[in-house]
N, C-alpha and C. Protein backbone atom coordinates (compact mmCIF):
# COMPACT_ATOMS: atom_id res chain seq x y z
N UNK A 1 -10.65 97.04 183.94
CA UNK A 1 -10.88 98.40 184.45
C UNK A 1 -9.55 99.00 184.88
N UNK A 2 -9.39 100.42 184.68
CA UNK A 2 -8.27 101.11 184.86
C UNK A 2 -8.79 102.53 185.79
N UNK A 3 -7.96 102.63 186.53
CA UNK A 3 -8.47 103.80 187.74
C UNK A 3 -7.41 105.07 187.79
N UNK A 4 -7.42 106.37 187.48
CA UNK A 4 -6.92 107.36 187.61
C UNK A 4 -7.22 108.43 188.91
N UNK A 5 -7.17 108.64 190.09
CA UNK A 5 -7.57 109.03 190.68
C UNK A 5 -9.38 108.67 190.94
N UNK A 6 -9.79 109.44 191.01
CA UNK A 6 -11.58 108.24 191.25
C UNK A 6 -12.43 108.42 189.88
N UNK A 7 -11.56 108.44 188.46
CA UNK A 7 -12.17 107.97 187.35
C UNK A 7 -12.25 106.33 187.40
N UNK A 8 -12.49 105.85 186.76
CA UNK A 8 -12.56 104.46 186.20
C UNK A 8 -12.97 104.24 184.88
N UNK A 9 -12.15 104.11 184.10
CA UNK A 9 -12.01 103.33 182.93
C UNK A 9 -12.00 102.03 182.36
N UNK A 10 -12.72 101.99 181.16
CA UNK A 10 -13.41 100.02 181.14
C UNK A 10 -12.19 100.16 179.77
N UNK A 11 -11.95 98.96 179.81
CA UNK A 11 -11.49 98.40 178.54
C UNK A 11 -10.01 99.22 177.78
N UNK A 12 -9.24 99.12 178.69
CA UNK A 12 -8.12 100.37 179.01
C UNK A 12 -7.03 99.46 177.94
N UNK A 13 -5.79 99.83 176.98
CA UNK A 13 -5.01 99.13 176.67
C UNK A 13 -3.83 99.86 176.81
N UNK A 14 -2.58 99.33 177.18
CA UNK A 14 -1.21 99.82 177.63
C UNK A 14 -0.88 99.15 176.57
N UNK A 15 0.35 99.87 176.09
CA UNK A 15 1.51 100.41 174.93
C UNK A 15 2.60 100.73 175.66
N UNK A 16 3.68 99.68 175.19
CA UNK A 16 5.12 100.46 175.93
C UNK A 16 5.96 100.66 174.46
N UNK A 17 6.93 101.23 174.38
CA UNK A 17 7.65 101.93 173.71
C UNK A 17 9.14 101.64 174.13
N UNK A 18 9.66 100.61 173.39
CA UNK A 18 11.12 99.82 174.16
C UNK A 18 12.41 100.35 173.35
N UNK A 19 13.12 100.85 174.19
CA UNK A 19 14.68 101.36 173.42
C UNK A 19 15.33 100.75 174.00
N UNK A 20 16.34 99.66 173.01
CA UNK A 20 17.40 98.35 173.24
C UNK A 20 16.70 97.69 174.43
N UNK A 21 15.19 97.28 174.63
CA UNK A 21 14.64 96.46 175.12
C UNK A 21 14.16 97.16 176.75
N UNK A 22 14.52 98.08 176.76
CA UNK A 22 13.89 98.90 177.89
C UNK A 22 12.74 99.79 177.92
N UNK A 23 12.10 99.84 178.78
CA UNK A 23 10.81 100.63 178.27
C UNK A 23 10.62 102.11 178.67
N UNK A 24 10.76 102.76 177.59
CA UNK A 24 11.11 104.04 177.51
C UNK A 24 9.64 105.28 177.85
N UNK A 25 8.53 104.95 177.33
CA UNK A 25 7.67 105.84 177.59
C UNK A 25 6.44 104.25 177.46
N UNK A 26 5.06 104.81 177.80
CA UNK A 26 4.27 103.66 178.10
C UNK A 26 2.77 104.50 177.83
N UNK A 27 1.55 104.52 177.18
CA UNK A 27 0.83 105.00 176.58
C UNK A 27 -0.85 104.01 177.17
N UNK A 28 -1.82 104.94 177.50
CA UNK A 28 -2.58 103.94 178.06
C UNK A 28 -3.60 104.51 177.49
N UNK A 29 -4.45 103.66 176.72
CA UNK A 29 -5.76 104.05 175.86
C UNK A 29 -7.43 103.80 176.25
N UNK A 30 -8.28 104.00 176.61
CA UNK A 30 -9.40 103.91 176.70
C UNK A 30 -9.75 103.74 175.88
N UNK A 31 -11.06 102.63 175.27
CA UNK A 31 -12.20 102.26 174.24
C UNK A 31 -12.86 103.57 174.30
N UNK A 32 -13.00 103.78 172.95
CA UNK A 32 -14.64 105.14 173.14
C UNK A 32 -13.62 106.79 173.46
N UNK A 33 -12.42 106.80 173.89
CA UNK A 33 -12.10 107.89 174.58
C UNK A 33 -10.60 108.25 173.94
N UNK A 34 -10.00 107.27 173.73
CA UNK A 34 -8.49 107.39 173.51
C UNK A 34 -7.33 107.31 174.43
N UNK A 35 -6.38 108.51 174.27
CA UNK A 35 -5.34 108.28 175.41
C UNK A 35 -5.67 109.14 176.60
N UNK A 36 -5.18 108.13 177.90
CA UNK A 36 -5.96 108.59 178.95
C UNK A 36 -4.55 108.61 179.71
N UNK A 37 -3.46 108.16 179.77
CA UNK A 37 -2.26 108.45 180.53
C UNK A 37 -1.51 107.90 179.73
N UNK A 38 -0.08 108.97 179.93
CA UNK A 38 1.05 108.46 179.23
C UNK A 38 2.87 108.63 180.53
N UNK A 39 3.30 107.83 180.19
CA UNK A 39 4.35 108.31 180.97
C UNK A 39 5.72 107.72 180.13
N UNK A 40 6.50 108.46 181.24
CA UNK A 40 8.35 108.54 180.37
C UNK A 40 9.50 107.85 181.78
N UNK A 41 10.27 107.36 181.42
CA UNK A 41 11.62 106.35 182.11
C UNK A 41 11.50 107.03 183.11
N UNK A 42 11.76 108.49 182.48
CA UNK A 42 12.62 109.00 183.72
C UNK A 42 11.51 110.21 184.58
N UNK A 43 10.02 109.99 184.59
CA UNK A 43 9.15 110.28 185.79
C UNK A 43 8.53 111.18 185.05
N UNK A 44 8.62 111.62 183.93
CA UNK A 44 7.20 112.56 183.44
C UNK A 44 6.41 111.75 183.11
N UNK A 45 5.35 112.44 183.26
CA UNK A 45 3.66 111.79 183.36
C UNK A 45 2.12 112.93 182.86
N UNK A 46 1.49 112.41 182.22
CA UNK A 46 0.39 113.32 182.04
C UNK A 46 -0.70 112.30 182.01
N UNK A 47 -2.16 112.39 182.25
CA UNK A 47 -2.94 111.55 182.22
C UNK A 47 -4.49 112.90 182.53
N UNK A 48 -5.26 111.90 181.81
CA UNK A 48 -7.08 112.38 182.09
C UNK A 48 -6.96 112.97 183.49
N UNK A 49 -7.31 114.16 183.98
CA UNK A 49 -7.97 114.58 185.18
C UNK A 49 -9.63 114.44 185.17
N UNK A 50 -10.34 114.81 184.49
CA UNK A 50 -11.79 114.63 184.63
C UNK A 50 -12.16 114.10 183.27
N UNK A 51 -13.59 113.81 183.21
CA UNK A 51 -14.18 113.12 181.86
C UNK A 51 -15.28 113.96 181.91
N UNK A 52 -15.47 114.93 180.60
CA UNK A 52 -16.75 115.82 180.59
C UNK A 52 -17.46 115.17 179.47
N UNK A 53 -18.67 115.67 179.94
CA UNK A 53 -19.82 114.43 178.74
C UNK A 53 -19.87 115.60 177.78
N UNK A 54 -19.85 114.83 176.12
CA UNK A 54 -20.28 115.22 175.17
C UNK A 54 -21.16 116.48 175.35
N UNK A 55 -21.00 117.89 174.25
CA UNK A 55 -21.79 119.03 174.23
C UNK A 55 -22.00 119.29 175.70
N UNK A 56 -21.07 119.45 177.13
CA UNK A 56 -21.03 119.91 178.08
C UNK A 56 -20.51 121.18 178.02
N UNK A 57 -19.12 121.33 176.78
CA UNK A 57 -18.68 122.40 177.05
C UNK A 57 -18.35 122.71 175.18
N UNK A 58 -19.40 123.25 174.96
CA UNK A 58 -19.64 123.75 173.51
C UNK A 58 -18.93 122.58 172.42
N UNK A 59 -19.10 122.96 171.43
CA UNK A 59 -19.20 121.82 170.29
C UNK A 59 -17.19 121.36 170.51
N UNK A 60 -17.46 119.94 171.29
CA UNK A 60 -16.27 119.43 171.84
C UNK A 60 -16.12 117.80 171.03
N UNK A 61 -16.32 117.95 169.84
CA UNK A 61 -16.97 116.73 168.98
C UNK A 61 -15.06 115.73 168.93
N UNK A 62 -15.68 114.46 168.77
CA UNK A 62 -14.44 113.34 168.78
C UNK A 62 -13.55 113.35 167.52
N UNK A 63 -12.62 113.50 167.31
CA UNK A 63 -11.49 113.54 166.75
C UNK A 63 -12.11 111.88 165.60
N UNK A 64 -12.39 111.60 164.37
CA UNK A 64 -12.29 110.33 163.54
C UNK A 64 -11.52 109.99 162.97
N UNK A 65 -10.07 108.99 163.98
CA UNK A 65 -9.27 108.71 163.58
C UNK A 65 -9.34 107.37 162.57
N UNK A 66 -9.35 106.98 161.19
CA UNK A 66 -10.16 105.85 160.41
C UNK A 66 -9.34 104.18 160.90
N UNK A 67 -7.97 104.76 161.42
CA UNK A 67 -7.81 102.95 161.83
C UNK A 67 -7.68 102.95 163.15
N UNK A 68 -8.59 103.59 164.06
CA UNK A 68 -8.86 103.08 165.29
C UNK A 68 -10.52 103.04 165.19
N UNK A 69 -10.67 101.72 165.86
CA UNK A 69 -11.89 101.29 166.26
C UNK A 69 -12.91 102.31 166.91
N UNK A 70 -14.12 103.02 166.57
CA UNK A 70 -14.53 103.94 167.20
C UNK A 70 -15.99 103.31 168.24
């Protein structure tokens, strides 16, 4: 489980991104959802603020990316 402010996320996977072995930006994925936070060396950051359910807010249909697991 992975926690963003009082979301909670199951089955979360981190990705770092290494330049000459340092880790430069870092990518964090949710099962079912995708990328849910990403951040950079030097303090930028973006990540999920809320999770709206399916057809909450007009036809908001999932992206079928074919080599990720859906």
């Amino acid at each position: 489980k992975y926690a963003i402010n009082d979301i909670v996320f199951n089955n979360v996977v981190c990705i770092q991104w290494l330049v000459n072995g340092n880790v430069d930006e870092t990518y964090y994925f949710a099962e079912g959802l995708g990328l849910i936070r990403w951040q950079k060396y030097d303090g930028k950051e973006s990540w999920a603020s809320e999770l709206i359910k399916r057809g909450a807010q007009g036809d908001n249909e999932r992206e079928v990316i074919p080599c990720l697991k859906v």
